[in-house]
N, C-alpha and C. Protein backbone atom coordinates (compact mmCIF):
# COMPACT_ATOMS: atom_id res chain seq x y z
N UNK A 1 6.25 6.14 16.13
CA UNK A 1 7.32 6.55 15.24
C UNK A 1 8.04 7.76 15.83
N UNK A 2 7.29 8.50 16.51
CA UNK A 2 8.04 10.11 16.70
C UNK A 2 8.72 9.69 18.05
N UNK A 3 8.23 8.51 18.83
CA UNK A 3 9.39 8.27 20.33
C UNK A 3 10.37 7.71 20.21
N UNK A 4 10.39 6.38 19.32
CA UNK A 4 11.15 5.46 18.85
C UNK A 4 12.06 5.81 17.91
N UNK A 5 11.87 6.74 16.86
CA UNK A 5 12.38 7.21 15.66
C UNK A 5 13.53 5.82 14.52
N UNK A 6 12.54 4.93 14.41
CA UNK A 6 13.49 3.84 13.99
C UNK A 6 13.96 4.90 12.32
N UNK A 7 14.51 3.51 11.93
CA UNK A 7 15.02 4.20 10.33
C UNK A 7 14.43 4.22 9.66
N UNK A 8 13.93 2.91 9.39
CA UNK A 8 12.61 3.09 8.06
C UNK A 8 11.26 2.38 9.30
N UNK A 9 10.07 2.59 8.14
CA UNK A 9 9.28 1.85 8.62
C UNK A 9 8.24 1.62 7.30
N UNK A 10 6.95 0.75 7.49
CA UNK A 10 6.56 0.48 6.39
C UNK A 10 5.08 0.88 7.01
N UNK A 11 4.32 2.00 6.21
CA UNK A 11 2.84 2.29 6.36
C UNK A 11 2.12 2.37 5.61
N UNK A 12 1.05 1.40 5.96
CA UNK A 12 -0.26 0.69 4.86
C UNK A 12 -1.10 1.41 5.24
N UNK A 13 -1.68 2.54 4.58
CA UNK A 13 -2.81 3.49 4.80
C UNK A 13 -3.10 4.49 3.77
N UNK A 14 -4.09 5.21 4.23
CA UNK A 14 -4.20 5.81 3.08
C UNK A 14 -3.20 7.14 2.48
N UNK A 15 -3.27 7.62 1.64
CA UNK A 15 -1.62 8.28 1.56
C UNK A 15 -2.11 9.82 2.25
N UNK A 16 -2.78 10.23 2.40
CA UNK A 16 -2.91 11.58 3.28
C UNK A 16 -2.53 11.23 4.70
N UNK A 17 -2.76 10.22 5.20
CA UNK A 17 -2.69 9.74 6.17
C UNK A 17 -0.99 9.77 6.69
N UNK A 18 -0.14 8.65 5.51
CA UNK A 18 0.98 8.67 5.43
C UNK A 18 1.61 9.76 5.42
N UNK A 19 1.24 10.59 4.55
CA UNK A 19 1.68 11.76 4.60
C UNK A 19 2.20 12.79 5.72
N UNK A 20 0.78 12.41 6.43
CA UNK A 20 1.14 13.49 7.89
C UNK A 20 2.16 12.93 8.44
N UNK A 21 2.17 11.36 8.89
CA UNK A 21 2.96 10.99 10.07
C UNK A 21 4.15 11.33 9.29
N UNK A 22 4.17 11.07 8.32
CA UNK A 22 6.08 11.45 7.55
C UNK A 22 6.61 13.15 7.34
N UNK A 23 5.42 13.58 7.59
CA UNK A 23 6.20 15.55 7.52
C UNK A 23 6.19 15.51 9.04
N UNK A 24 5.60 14.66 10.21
CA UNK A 24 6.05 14.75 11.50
C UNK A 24 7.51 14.43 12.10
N UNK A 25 8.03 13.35 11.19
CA UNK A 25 9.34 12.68 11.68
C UNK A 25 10.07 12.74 10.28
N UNK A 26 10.86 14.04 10.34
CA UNK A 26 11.96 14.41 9.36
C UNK A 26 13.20 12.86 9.95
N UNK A 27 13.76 12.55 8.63
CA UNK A 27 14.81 11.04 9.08
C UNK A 27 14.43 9.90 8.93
N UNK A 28 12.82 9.74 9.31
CA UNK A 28 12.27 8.35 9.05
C UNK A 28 12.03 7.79 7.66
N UNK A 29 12.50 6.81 7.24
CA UNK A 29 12.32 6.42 5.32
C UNK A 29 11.08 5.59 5.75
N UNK A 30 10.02 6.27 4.79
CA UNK A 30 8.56 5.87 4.92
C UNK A 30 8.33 4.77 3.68
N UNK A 31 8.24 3.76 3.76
CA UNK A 31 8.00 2.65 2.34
C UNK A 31 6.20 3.05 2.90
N UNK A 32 5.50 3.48 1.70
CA UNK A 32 4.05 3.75 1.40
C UNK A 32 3.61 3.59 0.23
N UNK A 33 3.15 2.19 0.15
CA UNK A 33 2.24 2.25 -1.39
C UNK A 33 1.04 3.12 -1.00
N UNK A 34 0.78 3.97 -1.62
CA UNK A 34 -0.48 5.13 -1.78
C UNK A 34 -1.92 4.09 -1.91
N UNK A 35 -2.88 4.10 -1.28
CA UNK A 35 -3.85 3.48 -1.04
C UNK A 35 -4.80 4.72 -0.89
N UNK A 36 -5.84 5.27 -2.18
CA UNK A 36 -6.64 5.70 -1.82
C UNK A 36 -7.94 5.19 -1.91
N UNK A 37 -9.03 5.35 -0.54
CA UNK A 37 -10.41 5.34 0.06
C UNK A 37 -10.83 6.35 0.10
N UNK A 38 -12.01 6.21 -1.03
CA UNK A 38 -13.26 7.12 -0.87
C UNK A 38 -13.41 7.48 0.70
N UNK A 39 -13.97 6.15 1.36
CA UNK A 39 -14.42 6.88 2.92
C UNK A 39 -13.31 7.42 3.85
N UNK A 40 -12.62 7.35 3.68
CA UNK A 40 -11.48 7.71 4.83
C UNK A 40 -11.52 9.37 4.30
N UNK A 41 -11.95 9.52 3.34
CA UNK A 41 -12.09 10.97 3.06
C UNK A 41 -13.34 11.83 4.08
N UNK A 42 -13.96 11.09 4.74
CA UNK A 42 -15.12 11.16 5.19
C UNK A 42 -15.12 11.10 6.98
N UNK A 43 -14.15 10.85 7.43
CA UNK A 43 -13.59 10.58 8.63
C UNK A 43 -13.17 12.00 8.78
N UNK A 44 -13.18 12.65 10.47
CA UNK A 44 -12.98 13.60 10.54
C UNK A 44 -12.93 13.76 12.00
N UNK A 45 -12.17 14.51 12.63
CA UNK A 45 -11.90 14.19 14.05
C UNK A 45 -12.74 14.41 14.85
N UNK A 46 -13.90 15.31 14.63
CA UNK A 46 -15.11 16.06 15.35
C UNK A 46 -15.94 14.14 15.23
N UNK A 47 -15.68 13.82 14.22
CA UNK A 47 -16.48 12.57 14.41
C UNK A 47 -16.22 11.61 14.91
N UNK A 48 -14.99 11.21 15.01
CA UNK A 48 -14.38 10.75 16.14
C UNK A 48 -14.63 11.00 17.29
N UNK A 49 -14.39 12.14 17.84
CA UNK A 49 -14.58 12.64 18.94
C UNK A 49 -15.82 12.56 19.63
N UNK A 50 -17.05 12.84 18.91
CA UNK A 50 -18.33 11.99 19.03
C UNK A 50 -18.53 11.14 19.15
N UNK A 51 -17.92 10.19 18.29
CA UNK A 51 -17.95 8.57 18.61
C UNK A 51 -17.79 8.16 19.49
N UNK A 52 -16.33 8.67 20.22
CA UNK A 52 -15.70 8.27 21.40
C UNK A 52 -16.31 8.66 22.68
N UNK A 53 -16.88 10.32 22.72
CA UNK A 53 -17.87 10.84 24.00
C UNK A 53 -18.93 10.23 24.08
N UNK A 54 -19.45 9.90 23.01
CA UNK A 54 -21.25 9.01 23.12
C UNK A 54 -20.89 7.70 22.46
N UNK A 55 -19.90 6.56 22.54
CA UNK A 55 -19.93 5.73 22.73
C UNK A 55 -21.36 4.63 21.55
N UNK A 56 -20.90 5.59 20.45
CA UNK A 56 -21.59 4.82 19.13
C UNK A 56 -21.24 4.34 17.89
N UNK A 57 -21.84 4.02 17.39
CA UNK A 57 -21.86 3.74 15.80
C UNK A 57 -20.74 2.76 15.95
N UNK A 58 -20.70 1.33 17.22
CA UNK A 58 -19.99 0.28 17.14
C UNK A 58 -20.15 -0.43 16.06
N UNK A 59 -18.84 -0.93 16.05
CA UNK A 59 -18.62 -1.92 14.79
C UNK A 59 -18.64 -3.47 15.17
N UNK A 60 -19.44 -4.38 14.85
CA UNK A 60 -18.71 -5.52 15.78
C UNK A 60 -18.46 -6.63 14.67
N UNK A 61 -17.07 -7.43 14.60
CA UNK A 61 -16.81 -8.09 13.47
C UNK A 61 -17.10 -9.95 14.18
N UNK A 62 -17.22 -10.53 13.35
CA UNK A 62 -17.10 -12.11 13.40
C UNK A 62 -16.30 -12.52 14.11
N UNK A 63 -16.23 -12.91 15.30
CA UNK A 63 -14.87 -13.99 15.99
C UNK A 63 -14.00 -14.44 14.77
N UNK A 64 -14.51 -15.36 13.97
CA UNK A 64 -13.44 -15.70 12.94
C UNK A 64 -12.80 -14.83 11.74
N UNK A 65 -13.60 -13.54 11.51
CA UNK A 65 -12.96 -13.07 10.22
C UNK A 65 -12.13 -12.01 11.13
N UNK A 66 -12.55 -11.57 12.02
CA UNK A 66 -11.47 -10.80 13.27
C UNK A 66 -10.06 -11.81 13.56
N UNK A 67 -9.95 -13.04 13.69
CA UNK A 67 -8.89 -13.88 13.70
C UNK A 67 -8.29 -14.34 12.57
N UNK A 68 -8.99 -14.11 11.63
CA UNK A 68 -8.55 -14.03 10.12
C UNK A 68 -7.37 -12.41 9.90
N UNK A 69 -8.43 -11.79 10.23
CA UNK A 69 -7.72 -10.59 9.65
C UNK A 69 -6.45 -10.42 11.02
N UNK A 70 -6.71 -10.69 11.96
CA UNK A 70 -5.33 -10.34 13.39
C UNK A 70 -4.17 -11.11 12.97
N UNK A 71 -4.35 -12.30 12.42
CA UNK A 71 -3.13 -13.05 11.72
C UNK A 71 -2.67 -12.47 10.34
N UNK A 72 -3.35 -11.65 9.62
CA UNK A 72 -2.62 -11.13 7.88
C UNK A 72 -2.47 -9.95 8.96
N UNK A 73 -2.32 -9.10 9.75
CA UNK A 73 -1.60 -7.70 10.45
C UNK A 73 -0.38 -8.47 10.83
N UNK A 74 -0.52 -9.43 11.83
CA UNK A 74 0.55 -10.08 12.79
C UNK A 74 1.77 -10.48 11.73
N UNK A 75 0.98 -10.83 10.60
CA UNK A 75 2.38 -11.32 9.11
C UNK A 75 3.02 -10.17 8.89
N UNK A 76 2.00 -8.96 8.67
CA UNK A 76 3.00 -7.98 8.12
C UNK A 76 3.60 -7.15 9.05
N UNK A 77 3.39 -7.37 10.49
CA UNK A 77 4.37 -7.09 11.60
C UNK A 77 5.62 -7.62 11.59
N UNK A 78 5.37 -8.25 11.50
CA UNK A 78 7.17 -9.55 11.46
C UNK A 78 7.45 -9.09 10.27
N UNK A 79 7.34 -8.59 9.13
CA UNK A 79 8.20 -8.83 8.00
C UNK A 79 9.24 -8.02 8.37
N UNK A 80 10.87 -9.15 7.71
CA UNK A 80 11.58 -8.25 7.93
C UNK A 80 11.87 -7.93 6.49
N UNK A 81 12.09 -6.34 6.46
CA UNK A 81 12.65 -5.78 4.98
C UNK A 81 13.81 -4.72 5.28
């Protein structure tokens, strides 16, 4: 969003989340239904950052519900609004 700077865009997340990227890019019209998660409250970059240096706490999903879910993202990529 901040290289590209289109006009609008549409972000499905949680609304703190939304929040940041939209006080980053003054101009951009943010369509955000507010989606709040308990755990995403719980996420935190030190833990991330752990995750990523020691290479844990993998997630690994189903071949098919992973191709399930890559096709309902890929829909709401294309939408045009």
């Amino acid at each position: 969003v901040k290289t590209k700077q289109p006009e609008k865009v549409m972000m499905i997340t949680e609304c703190s989340m939304a929040d940041n990227v939209a006080s980053e890019t003054p101009g951009v019209d943010f369509i955000r239904p507010c989606n709040l998660c308990p755990h995403m409250k719980r996420i935190t970059l030190g833990k991330i950052l752990d995750t990523l240096v020691e290479m844990k706490d993998e997630v690994v999903v189903d071949p098919a519900i992973a191709d399930k879910a890559r096709t309902a993202v890929e829909r709401m990529i294309n939408l045009k609004i």
